[in-house]
PDB file of N, CA and C in Angstrom:
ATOM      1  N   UNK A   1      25.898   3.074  18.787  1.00  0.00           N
ATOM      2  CA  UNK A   1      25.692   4.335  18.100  1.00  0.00           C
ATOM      3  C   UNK A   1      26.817   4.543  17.098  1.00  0.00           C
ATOM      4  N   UNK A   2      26.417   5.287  15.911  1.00  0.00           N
ATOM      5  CA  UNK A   2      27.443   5.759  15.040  1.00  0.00           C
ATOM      6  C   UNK A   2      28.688   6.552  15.097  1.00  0.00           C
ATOM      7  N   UNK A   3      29.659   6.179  14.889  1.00  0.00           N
ATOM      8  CA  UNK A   3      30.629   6.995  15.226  1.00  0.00           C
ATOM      9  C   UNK A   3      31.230   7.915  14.395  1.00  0.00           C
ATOM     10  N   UNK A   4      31.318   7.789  13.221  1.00  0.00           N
ATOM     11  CA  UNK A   4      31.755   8.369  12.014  1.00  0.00           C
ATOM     12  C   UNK A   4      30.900   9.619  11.360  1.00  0.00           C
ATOM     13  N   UNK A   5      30.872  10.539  10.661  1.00  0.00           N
ATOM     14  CA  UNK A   5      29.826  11.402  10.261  1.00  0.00           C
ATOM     15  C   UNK A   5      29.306  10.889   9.229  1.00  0.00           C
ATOM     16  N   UNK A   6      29.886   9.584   8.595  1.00  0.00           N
ATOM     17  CA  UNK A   6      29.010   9.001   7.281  1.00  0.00           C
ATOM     18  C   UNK A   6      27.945   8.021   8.069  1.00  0.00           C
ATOM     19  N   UNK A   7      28.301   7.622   8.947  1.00  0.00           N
ATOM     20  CA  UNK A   7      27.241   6.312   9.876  1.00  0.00           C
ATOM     21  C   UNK A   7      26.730   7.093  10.118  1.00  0.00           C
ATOM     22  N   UNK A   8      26.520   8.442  10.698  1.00  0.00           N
ATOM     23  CA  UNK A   8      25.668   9.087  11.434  1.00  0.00           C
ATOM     24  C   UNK A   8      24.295   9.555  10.691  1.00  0.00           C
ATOM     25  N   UNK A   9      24.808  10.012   9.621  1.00  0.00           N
ATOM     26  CA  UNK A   9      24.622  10.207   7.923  1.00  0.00           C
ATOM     27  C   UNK A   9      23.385   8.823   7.502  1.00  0.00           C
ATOM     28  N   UNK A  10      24.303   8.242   7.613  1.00  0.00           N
ATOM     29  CA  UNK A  10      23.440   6.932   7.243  1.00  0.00           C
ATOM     30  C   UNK A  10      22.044   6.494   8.190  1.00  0.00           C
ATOM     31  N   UNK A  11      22.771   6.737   9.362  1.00  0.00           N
ATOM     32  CA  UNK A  11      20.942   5.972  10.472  1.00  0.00           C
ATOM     33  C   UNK A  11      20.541   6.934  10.054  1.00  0.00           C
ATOM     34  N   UNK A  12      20.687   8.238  10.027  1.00  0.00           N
ATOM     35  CA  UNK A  12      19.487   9.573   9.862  1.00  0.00           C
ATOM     36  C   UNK A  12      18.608   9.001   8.503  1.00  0.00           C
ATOM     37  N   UNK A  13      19.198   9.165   7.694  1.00  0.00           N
ATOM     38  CA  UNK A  13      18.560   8.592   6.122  1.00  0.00           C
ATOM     39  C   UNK A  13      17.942   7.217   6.106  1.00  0.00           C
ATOM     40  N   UNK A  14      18.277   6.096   6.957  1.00  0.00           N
ATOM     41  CA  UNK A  14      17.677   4.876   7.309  1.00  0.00           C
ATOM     42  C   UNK A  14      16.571   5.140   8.211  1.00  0.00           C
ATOM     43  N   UNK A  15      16.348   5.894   8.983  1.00  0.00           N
ATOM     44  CA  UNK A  15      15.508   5.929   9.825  1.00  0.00           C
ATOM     45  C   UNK A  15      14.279   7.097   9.249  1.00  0.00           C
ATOM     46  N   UNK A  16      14.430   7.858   8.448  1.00  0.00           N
ATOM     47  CA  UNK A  16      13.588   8.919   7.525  1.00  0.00           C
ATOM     48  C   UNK A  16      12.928   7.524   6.539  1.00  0.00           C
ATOM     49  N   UNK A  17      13.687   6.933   5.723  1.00  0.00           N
ATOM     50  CA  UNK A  17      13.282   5.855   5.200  1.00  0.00           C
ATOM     51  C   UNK A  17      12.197   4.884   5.574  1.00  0.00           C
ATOM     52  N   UNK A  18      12.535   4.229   6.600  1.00  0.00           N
ATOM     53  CA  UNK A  18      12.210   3.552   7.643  1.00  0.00           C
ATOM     54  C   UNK A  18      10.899   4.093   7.730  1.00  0.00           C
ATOM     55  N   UNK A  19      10.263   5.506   8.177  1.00  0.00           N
ATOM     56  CA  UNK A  19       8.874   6.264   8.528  1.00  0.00           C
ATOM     57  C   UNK A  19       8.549   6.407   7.495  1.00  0.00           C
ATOM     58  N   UNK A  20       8.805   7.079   6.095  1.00  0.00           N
ATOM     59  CA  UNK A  20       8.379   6.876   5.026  1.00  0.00           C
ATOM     60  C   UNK A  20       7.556   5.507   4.383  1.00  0.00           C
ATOM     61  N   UNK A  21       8.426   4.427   4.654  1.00  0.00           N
ATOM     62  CA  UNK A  21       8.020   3.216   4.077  1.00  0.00           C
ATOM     63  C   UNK A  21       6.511   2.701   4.558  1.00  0.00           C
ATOM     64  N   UNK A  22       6.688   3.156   5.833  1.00  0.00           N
ATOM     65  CA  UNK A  22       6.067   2.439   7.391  1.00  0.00           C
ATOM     66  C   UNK A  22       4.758   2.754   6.653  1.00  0.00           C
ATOM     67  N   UNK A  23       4.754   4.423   6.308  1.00  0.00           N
ATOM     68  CA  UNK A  23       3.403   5.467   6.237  1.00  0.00           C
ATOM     69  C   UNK A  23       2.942   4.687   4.766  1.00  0.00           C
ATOM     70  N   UNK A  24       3.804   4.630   4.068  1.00  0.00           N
ATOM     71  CA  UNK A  24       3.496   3.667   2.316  1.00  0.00           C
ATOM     72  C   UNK A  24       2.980   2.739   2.751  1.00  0.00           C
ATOM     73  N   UNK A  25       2.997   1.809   3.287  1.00  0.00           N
ATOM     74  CA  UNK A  25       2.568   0.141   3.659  1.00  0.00           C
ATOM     75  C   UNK A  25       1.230   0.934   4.605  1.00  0.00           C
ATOM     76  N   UNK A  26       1.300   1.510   5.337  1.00  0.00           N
ATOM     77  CA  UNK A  26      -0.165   1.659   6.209  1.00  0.00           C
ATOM     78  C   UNK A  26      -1.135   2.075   5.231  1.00  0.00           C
ATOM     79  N   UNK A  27      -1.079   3.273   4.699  1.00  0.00           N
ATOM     80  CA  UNK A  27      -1.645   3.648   3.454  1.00  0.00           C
ATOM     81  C   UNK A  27      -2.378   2.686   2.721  1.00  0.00           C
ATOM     82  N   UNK A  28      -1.523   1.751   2.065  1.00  0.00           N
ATOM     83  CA  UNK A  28      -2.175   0.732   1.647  1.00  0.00           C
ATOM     84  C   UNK A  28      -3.224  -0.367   2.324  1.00  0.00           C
ATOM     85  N   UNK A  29      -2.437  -0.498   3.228  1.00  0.00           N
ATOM     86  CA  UNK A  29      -3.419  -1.587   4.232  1.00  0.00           C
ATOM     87  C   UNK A  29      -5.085  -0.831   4.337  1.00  0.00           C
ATOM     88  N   UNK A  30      -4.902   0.759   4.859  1.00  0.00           N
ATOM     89  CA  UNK A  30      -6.072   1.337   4.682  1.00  0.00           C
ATOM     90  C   UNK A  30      -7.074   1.292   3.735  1.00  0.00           C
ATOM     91  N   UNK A  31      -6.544   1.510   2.643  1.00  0.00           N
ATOM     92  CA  UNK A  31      -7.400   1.288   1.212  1.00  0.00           C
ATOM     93  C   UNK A  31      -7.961  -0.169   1.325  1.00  0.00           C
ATOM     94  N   UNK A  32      -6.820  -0.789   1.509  1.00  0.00           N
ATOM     95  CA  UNK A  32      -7.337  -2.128   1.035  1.00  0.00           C
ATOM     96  C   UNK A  32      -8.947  -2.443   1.941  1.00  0.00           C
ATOM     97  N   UNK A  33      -8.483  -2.055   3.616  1.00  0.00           N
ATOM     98  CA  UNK A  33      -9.787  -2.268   4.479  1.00  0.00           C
ATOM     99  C   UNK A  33     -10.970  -1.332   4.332  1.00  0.00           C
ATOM    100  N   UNK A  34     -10.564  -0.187   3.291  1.00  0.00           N
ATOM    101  CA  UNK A  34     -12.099   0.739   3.739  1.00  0.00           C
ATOM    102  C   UNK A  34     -12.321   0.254   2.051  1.00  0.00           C
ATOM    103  N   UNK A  35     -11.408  -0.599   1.060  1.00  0.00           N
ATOM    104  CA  UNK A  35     -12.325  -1.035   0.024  1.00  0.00           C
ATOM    105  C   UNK A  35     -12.998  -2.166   0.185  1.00  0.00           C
ATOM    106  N   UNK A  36     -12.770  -3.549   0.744  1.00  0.00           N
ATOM    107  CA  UNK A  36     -12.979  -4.148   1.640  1.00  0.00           C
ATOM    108  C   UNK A  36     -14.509  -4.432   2.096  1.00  0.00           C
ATOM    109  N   UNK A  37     -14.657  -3.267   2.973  1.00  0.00           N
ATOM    110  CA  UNK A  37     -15.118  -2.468   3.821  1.00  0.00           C
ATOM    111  C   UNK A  37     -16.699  -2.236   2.803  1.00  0.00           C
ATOM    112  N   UNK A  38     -16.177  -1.300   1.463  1.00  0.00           N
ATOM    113  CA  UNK A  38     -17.637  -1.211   0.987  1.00  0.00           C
ATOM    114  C   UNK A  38     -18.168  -2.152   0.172  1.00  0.00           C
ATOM    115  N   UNK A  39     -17.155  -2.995  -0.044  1.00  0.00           N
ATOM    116  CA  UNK A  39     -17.653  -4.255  -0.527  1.00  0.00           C
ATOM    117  C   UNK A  39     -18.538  -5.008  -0.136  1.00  0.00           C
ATOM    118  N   UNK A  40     -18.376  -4.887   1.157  1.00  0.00           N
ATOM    119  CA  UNK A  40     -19.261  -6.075   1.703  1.00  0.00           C
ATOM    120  C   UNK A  40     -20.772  -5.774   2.277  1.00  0.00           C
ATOM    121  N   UNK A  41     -20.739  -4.068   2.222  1.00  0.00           N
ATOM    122  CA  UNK A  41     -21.414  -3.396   2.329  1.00  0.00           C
ATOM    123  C   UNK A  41     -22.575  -2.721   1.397  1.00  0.00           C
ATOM    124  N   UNK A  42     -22.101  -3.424  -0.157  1.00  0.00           N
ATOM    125  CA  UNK A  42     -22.597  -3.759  -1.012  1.00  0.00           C
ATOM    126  C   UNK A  42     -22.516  -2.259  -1.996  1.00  0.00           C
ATOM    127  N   UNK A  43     -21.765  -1.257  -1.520  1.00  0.00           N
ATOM    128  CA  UNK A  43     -21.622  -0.122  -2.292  1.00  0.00           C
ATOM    129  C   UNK A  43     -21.019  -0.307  -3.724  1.00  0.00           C
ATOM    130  N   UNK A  44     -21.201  -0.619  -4.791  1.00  0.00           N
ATOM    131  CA  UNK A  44     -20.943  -0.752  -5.517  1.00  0.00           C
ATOM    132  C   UNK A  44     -19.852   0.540  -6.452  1.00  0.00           C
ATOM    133  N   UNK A  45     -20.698   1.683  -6.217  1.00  0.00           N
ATOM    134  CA  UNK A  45     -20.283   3.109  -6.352  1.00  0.00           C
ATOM    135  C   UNK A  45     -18.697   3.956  -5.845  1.00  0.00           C
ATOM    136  N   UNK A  46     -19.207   3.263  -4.571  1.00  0.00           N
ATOM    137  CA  UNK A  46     -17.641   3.431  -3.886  1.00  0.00           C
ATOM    138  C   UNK A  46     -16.982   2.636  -3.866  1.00  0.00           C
ATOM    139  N   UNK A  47     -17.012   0.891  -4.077  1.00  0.00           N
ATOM    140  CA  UNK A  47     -15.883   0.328  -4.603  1.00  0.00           C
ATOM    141  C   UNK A  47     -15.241   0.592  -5.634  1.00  0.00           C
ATOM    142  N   UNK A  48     -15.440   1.037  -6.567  1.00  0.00           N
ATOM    143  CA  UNK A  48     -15.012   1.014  -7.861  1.00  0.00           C
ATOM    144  C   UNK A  48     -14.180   2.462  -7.652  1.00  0.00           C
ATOM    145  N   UNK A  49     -14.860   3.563  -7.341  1.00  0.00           N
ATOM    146  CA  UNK A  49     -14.233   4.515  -6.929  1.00  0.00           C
ATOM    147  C   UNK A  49     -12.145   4.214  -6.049  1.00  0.00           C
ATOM    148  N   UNK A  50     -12.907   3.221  -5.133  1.00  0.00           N
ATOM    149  CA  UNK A  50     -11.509   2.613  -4.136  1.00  0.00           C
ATOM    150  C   UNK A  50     -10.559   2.213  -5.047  1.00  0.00           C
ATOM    151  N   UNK A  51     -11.428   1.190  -6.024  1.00  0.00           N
ATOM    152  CA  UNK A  51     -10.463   0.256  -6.495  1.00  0.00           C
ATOM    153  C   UNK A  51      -9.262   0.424  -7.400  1.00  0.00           C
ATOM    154  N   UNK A  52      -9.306   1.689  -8.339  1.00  0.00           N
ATOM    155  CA  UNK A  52      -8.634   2.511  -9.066  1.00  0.00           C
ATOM    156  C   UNK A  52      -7.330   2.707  -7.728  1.00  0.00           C
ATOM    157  N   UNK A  53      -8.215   3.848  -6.975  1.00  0.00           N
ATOM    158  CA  UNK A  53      -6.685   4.801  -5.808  1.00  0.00           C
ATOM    159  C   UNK A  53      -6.253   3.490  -5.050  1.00  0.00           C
ATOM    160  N   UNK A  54      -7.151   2.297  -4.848  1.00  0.00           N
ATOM    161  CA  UNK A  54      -6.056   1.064  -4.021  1.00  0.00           C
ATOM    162  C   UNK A  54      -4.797   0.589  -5.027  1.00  0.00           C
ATOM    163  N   UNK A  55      -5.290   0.135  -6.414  1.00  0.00           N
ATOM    164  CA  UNK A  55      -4.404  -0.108  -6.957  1.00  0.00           C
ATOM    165  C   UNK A  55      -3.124   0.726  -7.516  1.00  0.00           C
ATOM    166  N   UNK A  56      -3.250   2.321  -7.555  1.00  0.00           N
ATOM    167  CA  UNK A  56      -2.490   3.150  -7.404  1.00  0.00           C
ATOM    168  C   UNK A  56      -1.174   2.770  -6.234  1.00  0.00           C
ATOM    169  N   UNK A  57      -1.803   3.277  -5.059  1.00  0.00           N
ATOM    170  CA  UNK A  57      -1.265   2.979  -4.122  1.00  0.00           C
ATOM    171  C   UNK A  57      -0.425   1.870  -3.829  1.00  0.00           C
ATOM    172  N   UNK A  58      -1.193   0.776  -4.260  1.00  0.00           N
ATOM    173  CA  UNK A  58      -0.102  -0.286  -4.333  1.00  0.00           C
ATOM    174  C   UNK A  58       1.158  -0.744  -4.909  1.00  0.00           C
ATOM    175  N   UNK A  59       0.622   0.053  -6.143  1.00  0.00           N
ATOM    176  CA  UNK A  59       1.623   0.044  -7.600  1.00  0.00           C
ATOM    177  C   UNK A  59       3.054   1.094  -6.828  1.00  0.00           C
ATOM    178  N   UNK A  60       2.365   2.061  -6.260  1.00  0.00           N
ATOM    179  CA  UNK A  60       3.486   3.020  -5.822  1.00  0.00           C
ATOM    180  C   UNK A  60       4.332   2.490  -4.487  1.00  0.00           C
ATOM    181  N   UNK A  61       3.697   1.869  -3.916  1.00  0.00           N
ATOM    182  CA  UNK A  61       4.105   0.953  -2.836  1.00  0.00           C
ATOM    183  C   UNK A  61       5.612  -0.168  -3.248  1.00  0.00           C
ATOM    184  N   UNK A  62       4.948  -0.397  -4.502  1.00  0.00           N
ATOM    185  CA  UNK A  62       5.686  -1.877  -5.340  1.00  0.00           C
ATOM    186  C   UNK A  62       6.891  -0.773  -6.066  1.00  0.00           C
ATOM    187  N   UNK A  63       6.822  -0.276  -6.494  1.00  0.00           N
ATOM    188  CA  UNK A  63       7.829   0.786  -7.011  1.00  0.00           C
ATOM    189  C   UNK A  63       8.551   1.148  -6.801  1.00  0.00           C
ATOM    190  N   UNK A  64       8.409   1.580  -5.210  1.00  0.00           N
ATOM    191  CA  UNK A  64       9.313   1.898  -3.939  1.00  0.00           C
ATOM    192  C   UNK A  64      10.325   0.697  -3.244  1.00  0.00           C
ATOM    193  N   UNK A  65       9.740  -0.046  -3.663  1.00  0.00           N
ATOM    194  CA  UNK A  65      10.237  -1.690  -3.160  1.00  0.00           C
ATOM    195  C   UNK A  65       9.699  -1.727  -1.451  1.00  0.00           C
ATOM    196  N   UNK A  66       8.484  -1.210  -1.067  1.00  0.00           N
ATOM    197  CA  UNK A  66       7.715  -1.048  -0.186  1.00  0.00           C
ATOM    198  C   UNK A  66       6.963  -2.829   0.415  1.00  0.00           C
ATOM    199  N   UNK A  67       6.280  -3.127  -0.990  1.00  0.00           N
ATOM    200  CA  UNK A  67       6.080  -3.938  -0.976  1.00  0.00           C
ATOM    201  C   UNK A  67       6.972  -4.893  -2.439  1.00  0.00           C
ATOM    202  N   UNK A  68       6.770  -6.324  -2.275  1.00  0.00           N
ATOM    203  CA  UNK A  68       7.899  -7.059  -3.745  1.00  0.00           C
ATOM    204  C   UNK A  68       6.341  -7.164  -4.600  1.00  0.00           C
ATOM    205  N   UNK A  69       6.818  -7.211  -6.033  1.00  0.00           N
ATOM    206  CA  UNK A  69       5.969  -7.206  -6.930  1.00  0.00           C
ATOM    207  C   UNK A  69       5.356  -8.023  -6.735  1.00  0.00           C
ATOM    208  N   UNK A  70       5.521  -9.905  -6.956  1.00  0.00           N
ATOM    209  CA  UNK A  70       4.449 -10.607  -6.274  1.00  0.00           C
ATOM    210  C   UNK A  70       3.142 -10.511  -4.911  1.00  0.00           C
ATOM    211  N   UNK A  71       3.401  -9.701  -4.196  1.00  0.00           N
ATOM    212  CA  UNK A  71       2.810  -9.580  -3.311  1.00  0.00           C
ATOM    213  C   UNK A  71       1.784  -8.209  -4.295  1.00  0.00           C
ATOM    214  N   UNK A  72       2.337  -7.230  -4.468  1.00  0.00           N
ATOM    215  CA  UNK A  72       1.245  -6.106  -4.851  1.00  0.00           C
ATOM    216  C   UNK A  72       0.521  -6.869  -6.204  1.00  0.00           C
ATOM    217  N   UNK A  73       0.970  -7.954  -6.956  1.00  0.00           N
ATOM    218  CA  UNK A  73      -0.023  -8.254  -7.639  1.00  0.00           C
ATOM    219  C   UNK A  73      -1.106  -9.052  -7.160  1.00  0.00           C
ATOM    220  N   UNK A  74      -0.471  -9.540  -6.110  1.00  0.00           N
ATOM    221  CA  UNK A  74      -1.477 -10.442  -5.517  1.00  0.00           C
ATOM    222  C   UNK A  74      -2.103  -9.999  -5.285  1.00  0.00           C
ATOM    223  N   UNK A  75      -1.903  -8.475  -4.262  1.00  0.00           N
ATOM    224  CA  UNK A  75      -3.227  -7.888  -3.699  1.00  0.00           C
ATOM    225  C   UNK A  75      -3.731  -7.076  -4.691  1.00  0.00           C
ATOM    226  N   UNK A  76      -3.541  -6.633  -5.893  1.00  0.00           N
ATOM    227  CA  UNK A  76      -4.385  -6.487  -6.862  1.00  0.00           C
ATOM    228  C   UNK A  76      -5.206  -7.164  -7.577  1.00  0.00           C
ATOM    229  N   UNK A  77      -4.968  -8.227  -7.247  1.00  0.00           N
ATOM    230  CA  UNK A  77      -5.625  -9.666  -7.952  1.00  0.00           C
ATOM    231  C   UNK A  77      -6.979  -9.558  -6.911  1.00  0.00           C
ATOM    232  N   UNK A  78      -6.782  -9.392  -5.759  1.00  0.00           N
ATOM    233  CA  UNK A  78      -7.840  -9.782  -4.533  1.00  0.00           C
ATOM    234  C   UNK A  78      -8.758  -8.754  -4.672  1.00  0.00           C
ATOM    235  N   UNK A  79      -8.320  -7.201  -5.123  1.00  0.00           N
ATOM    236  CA  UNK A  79      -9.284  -6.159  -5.316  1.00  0.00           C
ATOM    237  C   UNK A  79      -9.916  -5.846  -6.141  1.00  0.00           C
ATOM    238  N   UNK A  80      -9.495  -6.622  -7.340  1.00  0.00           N
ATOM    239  CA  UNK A  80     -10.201  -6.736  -8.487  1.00  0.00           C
ATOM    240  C   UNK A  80     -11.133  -7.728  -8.558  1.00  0.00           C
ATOM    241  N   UNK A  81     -10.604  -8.663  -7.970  1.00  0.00           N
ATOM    242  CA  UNK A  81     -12.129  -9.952  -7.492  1.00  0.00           C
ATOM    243  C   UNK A  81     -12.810 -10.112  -6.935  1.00  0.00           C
ATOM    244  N   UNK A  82     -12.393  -9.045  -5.564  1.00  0.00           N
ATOM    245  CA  UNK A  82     -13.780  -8.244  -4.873  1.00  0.00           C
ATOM    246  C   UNK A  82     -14.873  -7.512  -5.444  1.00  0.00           C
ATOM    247  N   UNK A  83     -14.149  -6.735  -5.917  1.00  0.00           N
ATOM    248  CA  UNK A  83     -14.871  -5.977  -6.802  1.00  0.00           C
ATOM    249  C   UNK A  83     -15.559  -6.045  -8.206  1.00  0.00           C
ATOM    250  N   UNK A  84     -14.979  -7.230  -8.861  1.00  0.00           N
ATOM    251  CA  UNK A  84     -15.864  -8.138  -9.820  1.00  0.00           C
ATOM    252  C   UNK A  84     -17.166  -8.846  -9.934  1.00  0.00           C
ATOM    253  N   UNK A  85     -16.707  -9.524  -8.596  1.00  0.00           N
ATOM    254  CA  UNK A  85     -17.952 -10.054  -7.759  1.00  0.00           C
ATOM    255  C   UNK A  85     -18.959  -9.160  -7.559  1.00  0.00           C
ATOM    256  N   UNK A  86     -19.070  -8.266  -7.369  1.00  0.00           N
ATOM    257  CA  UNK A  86     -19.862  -7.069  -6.995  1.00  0.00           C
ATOM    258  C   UNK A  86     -21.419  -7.290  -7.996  1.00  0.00           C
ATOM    259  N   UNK A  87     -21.800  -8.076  -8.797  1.00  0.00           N
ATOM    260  CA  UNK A  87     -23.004  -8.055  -9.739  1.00  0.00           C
ATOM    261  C   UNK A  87     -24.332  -7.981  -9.381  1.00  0.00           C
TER     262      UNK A  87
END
């Protein structure tokens, strides 16, 4: 445990962080599965709808340093080719 009032200081703000991030990364994972989700389901209407607020989300994810930029482009790459496919 921390002993100092700046360490103490610090886990508090690491650990607020920490739940913040957690809730950013789930967030995303969500989108990604309920876009996913109507994809395959053949909704065309509501993918496209998803695919905008997934890539939001991700972007804000990547911003945060939530997720590293390679990775959120990647998974923008995957939701856009889901959803391309869609014809």
């Amino acid at each position: 445990m921390a002993h100092s009032n700046q360490a103490r200081k610090r886990a508090r703000q690491n650990e607020n962080a920490r739940l913040r991030n957690k809730a950013r990364l789930s967030s995303v994972r969500t989108a990604m599965k309920s876009l996913f989700a109507a994809v395959k389901a053949g909704d065309k209407q509501k993918a496209g709808a998803l695919a905008t607020k997934t890539c939001q989300l991700i972007d804000k994810a990547a911003k945060s340093n939530v997720l590293h930029l390679h990775k959120a482009s990647r998974h923008k790459s995957q939701v856009m080719k889901a959803v391309g496919a869609m014809k």
